[in-house]
Protein backbone atom coordinates (compact mmCIF):
# COMPACT_ATOMS: atom_id res chain seq x y z
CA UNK A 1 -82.88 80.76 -29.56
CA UNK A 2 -80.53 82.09 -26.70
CA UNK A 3 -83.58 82.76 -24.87
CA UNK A 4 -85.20 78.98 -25.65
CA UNK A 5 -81.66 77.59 -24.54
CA UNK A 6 -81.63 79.41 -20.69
CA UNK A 7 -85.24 78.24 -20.14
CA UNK A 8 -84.68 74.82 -20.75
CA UNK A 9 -81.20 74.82 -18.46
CA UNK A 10 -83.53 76.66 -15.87
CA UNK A 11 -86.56 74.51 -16.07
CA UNK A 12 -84.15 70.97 -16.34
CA UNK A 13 -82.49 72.78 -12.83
CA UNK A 14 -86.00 73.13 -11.76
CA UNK A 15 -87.55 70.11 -12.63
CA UNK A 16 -84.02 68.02 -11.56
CA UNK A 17 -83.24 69.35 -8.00
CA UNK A 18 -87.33 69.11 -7.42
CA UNK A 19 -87.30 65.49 -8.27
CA UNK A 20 -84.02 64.98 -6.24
CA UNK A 21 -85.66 66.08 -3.52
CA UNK A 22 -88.54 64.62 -3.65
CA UNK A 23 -86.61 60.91 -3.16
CA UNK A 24 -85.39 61.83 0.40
CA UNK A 25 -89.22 62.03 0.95
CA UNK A 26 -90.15 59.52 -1.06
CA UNK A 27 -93.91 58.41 -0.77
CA UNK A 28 -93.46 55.30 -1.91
CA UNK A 29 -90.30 54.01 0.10
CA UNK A 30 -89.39 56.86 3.12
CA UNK A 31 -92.92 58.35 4.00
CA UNK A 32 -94.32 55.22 4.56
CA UNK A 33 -91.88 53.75 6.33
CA UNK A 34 -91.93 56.97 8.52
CA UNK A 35 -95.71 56.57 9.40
CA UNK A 36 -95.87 53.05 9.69
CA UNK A 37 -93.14 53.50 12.77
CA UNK A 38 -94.89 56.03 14.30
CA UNK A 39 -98.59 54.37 14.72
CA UNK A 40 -98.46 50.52 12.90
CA UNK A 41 -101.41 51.49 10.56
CA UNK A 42 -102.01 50.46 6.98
CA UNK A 43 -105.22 53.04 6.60
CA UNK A 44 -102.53 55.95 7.76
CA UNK A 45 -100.02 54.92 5.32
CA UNK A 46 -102.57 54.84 2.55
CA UNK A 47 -103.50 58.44 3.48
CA UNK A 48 -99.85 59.76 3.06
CA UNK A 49 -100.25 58.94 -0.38
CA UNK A 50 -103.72 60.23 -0.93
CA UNK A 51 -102.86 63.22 0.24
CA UNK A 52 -100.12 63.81 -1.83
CA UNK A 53 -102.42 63.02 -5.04
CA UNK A 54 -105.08 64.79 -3.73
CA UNK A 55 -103.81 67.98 -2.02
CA UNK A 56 -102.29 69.44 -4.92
CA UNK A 57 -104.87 67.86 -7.72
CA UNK A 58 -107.99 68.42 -6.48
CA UNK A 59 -108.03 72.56 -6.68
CA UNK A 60 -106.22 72.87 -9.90
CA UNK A 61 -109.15 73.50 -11.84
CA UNK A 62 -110.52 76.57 -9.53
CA UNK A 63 -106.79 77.81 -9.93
CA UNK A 64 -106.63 77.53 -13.09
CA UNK A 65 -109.93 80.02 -13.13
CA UNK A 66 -108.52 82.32 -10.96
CA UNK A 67 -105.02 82.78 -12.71
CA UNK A 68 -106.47 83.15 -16.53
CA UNK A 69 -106.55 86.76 -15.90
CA UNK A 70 -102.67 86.90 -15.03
CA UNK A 71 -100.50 87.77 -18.46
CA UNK A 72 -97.44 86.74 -16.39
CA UNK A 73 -97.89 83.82 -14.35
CA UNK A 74 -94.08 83.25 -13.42
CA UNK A 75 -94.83 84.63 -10.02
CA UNK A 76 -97.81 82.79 -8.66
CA UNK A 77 -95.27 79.45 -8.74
CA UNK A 78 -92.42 81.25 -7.18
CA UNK A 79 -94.54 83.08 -4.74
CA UNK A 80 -96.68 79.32 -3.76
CA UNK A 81 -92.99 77.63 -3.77
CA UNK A 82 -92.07 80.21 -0.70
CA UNK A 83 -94.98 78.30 1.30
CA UNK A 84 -94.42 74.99 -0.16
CA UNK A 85 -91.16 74.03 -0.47
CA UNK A 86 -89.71 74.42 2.85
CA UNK A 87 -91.91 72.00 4.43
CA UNK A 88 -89.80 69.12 4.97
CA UNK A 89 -87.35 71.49 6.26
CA UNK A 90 -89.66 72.25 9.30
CA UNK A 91 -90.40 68.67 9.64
CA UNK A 92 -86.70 67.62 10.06
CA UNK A 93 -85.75 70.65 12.35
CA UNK A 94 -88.60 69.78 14.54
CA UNK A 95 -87.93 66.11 14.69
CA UNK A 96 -84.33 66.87 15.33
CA UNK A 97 -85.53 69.04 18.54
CA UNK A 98 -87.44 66.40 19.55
CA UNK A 99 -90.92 65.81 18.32
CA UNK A 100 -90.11 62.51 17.37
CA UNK A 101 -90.40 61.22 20.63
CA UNK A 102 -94.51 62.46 20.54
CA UNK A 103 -95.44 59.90 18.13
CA UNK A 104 -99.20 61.96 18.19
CA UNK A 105 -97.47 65.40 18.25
CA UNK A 106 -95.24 64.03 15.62
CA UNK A 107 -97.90 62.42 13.31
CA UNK A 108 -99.96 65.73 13.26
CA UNK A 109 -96.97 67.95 12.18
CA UNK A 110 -96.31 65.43 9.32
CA UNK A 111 -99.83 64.88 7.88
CA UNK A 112 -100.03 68.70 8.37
CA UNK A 113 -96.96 70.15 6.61
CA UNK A 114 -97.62 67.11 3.93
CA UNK A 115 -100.63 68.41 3.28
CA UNK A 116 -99.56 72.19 2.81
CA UNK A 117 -97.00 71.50 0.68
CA UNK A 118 -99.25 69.96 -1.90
CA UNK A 119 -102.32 71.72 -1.67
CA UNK A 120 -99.87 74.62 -2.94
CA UNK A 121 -98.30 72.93 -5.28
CA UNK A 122 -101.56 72.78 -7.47
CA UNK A 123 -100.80 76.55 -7.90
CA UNK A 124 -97.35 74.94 -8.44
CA UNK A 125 -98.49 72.75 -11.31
CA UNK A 126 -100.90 74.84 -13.64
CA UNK A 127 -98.08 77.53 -13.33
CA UNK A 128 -95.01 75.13 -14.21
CA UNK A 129 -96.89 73.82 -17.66
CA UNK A 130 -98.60 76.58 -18.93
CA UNK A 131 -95.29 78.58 -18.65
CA UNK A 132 -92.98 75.47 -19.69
CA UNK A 133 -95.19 75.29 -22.77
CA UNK A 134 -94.78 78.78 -23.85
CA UNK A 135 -90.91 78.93 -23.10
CA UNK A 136 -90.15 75.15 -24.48
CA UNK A 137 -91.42 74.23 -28.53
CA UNK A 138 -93.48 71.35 -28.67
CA UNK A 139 -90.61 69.70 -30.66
CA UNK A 140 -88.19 70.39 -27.93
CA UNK A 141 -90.49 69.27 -24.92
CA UNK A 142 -89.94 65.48 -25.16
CA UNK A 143 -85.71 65.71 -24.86
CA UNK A 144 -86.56 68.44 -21.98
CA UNK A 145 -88.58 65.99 -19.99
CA UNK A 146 -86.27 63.05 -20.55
CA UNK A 147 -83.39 64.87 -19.70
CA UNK A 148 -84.43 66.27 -16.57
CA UNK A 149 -85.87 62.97 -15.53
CA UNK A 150 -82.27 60.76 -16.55
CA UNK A 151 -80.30 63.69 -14.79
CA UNK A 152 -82.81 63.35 -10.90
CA UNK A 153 -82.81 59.03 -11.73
CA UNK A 154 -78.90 59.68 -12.04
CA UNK A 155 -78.73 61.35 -8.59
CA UNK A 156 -81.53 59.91 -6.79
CA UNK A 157 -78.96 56.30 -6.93
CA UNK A 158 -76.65 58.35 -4.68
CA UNK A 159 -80.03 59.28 -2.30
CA UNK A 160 -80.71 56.23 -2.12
CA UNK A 161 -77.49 54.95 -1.11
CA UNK A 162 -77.93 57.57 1.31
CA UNK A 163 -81.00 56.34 2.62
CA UNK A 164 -80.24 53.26 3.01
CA UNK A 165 -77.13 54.58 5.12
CA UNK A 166 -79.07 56.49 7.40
CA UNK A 167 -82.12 53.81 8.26
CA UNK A 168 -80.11 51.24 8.40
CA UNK A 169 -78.49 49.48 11.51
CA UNK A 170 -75.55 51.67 11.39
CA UNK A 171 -77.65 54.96 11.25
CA UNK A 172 -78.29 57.58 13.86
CA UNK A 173 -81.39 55.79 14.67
CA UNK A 174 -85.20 57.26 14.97
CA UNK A 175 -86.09 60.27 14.29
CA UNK A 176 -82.56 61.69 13.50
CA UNK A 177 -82.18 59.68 10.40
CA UNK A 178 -85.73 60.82 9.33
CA UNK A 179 -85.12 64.64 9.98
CA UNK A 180 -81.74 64.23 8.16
CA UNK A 181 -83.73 63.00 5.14
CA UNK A 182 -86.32 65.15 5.47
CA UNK A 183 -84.00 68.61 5.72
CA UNK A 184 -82.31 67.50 2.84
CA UNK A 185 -85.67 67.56 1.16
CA UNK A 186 -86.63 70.72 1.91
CA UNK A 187 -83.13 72.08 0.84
CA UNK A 188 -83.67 70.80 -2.89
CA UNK A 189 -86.86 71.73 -2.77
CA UNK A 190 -86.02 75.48 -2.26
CA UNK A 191 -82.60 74.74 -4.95
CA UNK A 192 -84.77 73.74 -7.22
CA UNK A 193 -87.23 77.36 -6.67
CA UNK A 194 -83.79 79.68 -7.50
CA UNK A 195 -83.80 77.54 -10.70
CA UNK A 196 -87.38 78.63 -11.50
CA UNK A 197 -86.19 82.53 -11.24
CA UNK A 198 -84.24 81.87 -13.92
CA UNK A 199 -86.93 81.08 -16.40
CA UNK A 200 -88.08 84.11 -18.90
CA UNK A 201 -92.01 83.88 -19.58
CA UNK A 202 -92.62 84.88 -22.82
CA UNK A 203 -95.62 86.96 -22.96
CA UNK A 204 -99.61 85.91 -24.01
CA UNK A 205 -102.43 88.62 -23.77
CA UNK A 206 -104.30 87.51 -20.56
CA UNK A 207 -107.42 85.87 -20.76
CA UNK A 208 -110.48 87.17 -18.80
CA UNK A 209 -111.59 85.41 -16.15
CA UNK A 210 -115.47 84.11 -16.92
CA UNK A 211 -118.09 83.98 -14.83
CA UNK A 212 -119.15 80.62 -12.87
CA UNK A 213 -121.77 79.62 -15.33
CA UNK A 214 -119.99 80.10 -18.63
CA UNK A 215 -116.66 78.63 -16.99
CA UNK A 216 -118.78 75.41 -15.72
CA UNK A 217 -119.92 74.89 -19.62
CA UNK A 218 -116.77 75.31 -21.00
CA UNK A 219 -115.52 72.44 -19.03
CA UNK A 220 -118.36 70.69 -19.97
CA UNK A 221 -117.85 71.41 -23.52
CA UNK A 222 -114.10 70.01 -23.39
CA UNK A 223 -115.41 66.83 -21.47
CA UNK A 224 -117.93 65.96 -24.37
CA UNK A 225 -116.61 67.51 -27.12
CA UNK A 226 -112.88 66.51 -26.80
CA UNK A 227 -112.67 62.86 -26.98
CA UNK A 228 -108.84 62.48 -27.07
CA UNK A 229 -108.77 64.40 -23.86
CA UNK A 230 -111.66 62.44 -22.10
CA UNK A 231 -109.64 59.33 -23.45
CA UNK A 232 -106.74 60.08 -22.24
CA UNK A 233 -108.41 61.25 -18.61
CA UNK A 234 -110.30 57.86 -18.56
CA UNK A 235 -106.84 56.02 -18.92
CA UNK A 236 -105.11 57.73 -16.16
CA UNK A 237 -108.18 57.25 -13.60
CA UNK A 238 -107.93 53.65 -14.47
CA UNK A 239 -104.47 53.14 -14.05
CA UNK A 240 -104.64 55.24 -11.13
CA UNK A 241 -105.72 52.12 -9.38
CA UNK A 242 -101.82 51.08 -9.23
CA UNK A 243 -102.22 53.00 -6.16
CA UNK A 244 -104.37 50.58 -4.41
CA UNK A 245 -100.69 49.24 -3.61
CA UNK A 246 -98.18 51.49 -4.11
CA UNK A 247 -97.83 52.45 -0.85
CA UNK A 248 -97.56 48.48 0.51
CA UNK A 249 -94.68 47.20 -1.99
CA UNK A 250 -91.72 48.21 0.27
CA UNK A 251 -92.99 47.03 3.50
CA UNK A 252 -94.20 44.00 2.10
CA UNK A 253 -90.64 43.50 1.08
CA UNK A 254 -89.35 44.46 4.78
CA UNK A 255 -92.21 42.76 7.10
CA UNK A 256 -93.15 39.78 4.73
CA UNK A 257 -90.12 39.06 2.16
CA UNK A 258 -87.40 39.28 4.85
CA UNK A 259 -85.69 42.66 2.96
CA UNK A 260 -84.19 44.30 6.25
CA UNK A 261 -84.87 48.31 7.04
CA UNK A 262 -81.92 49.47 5.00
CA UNK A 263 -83.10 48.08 1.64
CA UNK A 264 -85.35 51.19 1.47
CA UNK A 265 -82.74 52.61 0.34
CA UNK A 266 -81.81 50.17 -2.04
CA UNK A 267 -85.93 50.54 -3.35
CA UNK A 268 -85.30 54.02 -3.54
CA UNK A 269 -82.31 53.44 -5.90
CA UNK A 270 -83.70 51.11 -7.98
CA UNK A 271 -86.86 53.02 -8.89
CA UNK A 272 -84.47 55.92 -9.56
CA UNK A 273 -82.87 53.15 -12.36
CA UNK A 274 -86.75 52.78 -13.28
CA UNK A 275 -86.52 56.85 -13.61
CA UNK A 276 -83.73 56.32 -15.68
CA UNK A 277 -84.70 54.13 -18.41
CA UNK A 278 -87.39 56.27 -18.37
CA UNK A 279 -86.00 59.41 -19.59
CA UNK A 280 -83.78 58.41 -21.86
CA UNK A 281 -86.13 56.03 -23.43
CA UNK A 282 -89.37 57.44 -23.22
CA UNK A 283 -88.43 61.44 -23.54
CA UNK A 284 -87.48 60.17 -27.71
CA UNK A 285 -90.23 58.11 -27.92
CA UNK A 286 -92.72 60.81 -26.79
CA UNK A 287 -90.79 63.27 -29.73
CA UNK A 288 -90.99 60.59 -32.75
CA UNK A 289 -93.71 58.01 -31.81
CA UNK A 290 -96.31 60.21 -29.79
CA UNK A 291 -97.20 60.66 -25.79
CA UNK A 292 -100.29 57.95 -26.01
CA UNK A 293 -96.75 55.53 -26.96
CA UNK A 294 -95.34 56.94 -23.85
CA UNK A 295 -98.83 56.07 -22.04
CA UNK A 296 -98.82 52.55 -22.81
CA UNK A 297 -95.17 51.50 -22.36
CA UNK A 298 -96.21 53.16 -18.49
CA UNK A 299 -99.14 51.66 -18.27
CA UNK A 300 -97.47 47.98 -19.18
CA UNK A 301 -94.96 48.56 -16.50
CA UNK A 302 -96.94 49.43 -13.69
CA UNK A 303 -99.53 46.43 -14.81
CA UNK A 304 -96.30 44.18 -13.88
CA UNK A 305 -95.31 45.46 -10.02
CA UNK A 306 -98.22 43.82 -8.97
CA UNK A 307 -98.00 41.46 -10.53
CA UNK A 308 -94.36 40.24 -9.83
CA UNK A 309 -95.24 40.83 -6.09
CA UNK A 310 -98.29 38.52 -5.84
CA UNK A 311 -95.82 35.99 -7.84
CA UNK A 312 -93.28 36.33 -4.87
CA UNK A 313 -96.18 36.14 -2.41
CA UNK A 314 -97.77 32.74 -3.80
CA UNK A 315 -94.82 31.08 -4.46
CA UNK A 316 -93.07 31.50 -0.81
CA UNK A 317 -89.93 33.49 -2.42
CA UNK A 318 -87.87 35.80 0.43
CA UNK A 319 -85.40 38.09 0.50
CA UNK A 320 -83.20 34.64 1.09
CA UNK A 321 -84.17 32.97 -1.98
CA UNK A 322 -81.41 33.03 -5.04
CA UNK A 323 -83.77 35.25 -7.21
CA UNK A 324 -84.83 37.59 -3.97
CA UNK A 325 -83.51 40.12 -6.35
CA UNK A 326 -86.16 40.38 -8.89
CA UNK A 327 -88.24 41.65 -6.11
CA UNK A 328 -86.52 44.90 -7.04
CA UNK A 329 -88.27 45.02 -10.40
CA UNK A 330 -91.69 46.37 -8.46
CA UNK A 331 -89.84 50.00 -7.77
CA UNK A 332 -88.27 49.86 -11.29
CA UNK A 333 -91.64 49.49 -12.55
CA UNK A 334 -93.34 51.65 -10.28
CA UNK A 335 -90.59 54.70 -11.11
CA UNK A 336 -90.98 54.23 -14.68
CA UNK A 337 -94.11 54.45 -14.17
CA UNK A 338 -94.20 57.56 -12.38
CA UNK A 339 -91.74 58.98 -14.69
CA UNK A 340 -94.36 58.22 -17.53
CA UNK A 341 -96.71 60.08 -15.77
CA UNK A 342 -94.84 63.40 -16.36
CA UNK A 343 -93.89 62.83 -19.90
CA UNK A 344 -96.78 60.93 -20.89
CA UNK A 345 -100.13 61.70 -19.12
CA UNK A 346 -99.16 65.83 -18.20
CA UNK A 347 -97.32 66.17 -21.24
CA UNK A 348 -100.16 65.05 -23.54
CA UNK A 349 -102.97 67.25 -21.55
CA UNK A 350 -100.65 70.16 -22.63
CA UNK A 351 -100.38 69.34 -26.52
CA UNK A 352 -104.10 68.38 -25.96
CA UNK A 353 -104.83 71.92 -25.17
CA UNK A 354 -105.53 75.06 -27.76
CA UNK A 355 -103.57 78.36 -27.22
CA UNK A 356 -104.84 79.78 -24.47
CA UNK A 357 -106.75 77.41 -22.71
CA UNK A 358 -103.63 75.22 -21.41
CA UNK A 359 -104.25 76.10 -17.74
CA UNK A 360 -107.60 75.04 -17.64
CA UNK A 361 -106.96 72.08 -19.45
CA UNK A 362 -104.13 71.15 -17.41
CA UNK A 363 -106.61 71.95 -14.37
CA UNK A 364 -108.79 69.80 -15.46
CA UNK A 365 -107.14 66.91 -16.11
CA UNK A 366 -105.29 67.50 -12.88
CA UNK A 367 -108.66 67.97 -10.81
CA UNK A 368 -110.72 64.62 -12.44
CA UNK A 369 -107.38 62.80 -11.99
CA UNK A 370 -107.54 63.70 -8.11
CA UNK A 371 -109.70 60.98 -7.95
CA UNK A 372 -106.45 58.97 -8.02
CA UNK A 373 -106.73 59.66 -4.10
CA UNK A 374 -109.18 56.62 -3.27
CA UNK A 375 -107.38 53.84 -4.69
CA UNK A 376 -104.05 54.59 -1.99
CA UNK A 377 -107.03 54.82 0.76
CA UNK A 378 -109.21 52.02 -0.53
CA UNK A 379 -105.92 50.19 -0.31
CA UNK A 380 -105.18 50.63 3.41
CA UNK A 381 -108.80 49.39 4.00
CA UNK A 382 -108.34 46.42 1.83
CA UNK A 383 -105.52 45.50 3.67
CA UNK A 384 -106.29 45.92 7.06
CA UNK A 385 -109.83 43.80 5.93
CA UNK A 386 -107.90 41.45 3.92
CA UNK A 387 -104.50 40.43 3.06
CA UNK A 388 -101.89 41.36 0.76
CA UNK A 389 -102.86 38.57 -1.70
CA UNK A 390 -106.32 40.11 -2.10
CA UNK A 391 -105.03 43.55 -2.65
CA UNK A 392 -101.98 42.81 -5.04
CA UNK A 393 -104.50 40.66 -7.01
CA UNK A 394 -107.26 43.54 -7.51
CA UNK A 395 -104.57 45.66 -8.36
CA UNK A 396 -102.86 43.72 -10.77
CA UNK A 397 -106.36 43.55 -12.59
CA UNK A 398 -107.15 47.48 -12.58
CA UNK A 399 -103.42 48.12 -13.87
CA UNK A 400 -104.22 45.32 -16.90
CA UNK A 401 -107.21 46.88 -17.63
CA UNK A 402 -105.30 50.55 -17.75
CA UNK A 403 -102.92 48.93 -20.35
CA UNK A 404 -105.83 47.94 -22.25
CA UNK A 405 -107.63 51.00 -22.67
CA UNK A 406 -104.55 52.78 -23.52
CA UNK A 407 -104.18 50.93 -26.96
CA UNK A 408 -107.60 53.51 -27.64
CA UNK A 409 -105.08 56.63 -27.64
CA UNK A 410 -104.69 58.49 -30.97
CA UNK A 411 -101.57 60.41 -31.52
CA UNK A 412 -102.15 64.46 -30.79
CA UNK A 413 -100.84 65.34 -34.51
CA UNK A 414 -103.35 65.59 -36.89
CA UNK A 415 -106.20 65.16 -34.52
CA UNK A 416 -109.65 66.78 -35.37
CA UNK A 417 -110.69 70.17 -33.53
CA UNK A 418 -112.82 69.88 -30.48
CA UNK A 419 -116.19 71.35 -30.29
CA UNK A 420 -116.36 74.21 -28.04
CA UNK A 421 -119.24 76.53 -28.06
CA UNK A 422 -119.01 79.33 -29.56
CA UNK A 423 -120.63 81.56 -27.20
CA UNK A 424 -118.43 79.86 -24.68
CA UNK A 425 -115.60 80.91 -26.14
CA UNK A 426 -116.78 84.69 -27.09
CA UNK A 427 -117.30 85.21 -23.34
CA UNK A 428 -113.59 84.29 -22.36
């Protein structure tokens, strides 16, 4: 029990200063507004978000191979987190020397050191789950979860007063306000790894790695023969379409609805509240009611960010306007959402999966859901073809039809065994 206790304080460090930290960098609110100042484009600004899906999704599943061998896989995370973490760090020391002024120069370094931080933090995320399920009991994980995502909402209101202090008129100005936001990430970021060392893996006999072949049919065997898993994958590509415009909501509210620069920060906040309600709603509700509950509380919010922007759009309502506030309900949907995503759609992959085979099922979900990438990049193009009416619109429609689909989730208790192979299994 003592042992229980300090991993859940160490992983609720871990999981809280990483989500802090995260904010300053925010892809939704700071990152975009960071790109779209140094080149103007839409496409560019969709990319910062599908590389932040992709980068760290994509090669989960080959890690997930390559680290079933390891009994103790504690060190993989802390060792990728040495690479990965400081990346921000490096950004705003070199935009505080200067390369801010080299909008190319700058632009490189960014889309560069974005891209290495989350192509290792797919190491990052197999690791964290398969050893947060083994330290945490499933009965525990929901109030873990929620906690650590009330405790990052609670101080991400503070970043994003911050924020909104250092973009705004009275700020240092470009780039110093960026690299002062970006340093800041990297510092939490590399907080939150001395939490991780705190964490005691309990130990599992290591699994042998398989062959190409036999690990290619065992996939194939979970994809047809667990059909709460392909459900649940199905749901999360779907409502991965959210991202056709997640990228667009803030400066929409800046360059259409009249919100100046330094209500970026206010954004940030709010989705923090979204964070919020999150945790210390959804963290129960995942414990008495079930993660596919979870799923489709998510899935109704984000339907309604696009929604309520389109509203705003058609109807002529500004910043100005006497309800310009509601606006603000887009980033408390879209941070609910978000939240959701870690205790409903990663959670439930990891109850999904049998002792044993939680990495690769946690790989796998992660690597199918990295085709959450097009929608931020299809998004970009359908803007720069379009308008924001036609991409709010289509957007609004995938996000409904997410929400549907998720009323086809079946609670993980009591669920019938999946068919694996038996020679599959044998070989592993």
């Amino acid at each position: 029990m003592q042992v229980t206790r300090r991993n859940a304080l160490a992983l609720f460090g871990e999981a809280t200063l990483f989500g802090v930290g995260i904010v300053f960098a925010g892809f939704t609110t700071v990152l975009p507004e960071f790109v779209n100042h140094l080149t103007g484009s839409a496409v560019l600004v969709g990319l910062v978000i599908a590389l932040a899906e992709g980068a760290w999704r994509v090669p989960q599943l080959a890690v997930a191979r390559w680290l079933l061998p390891a009994g103790r896989k504690k060190p993989w995370l802390t060792r990728a987190g040495l690479v990965a973490r400081p990346a921000y760090l490096v950004l705003g020391i070199a935009l505080w020397l200067g390369v801010g002024s080299r909008p190319t120069l700058a632009l490189g370094l960014f889309l560069f050191l974005h891209a290495v931080m989350f192509l290792f933090l797919s190491v990052d995320s197999v690791v964290w789950w398969d050893v947060f399920a083994k330290a945490i009991p499933r009965e525990r994980r929901g109030r873990v979860l929620g906690a650590s995502t009330v405790a990052r909402s609670v101080l991400a209101v503070g970043a994003g007063v911050l924020i909104a202090r250092l973009l705004g008129e009275g700020g240092p100005g470009f780039p110093f306000g960026y690299a002062a936001l970006f340093a800041m990430a990297g510092g939490l970021l590399l907080l939150s790894l001395l939490s991780w060392t705190w964490v005691v893996e309990p130990q599992e006999p290591p699994v042998p790695k398989p062959d190409l072949k036999s690990y290619s049919r065992q996939l194939g065997d979970i994809l047809r023969g667990d059909r709460s898993f392909r459900s649940l994958l199905l749901v999360r590509l779907v409502s991965g379409f959210e991202g056709l415009a997640l990228g667009f909501y803030a400066l929409l509210g800046t360059q259409v609805l009249g919100f100046p620069p330094a209500y970026l920060g206010v954004f940030a906040a709010v989705q923090t509240v979204g964070g919020i309600v999150a945790g210390l709603g959804l963290g129960a509700l995942s414990e008495r009611a079930g993660t596919h509950r979870v799923i489709q509380v998510a899935t109704a919010a984000s339907a309604s960010a696009p929604i309520l922007a389109l509203v705003f759009l058609l109807s002529g309502l500004t910043a100005d306007h006497a309800l310009g506030f509601l606006y603000t309900w887009v980033f408390a949907a879209v941070g609910l959402f978000l939240s959701a995503n870690f205790i409903g759609f990663a959670n439930g992959a990891v109850e999904l999966a049998p002792t044993g085979q939680r990495g690769i099922y946690v790989g796998l979900f992660s690597t199918l859901s990295g085709l959450t990438i097009i929608p931020p990049l299809l998004g970009g193009w359908i803007l720069s073809q379009t308008s924001y009416t036609t991409l709010l619109a289509l957007t609004a429609a995938m996000a409904l039809l997410g929400h549907l689909m998720s009323w086809r989730l079946q609670p993980v208790a009591g669920r019938a065994a999946p068919r694996v192979r038996p020679d599959v299994t044998a070989s592993l």
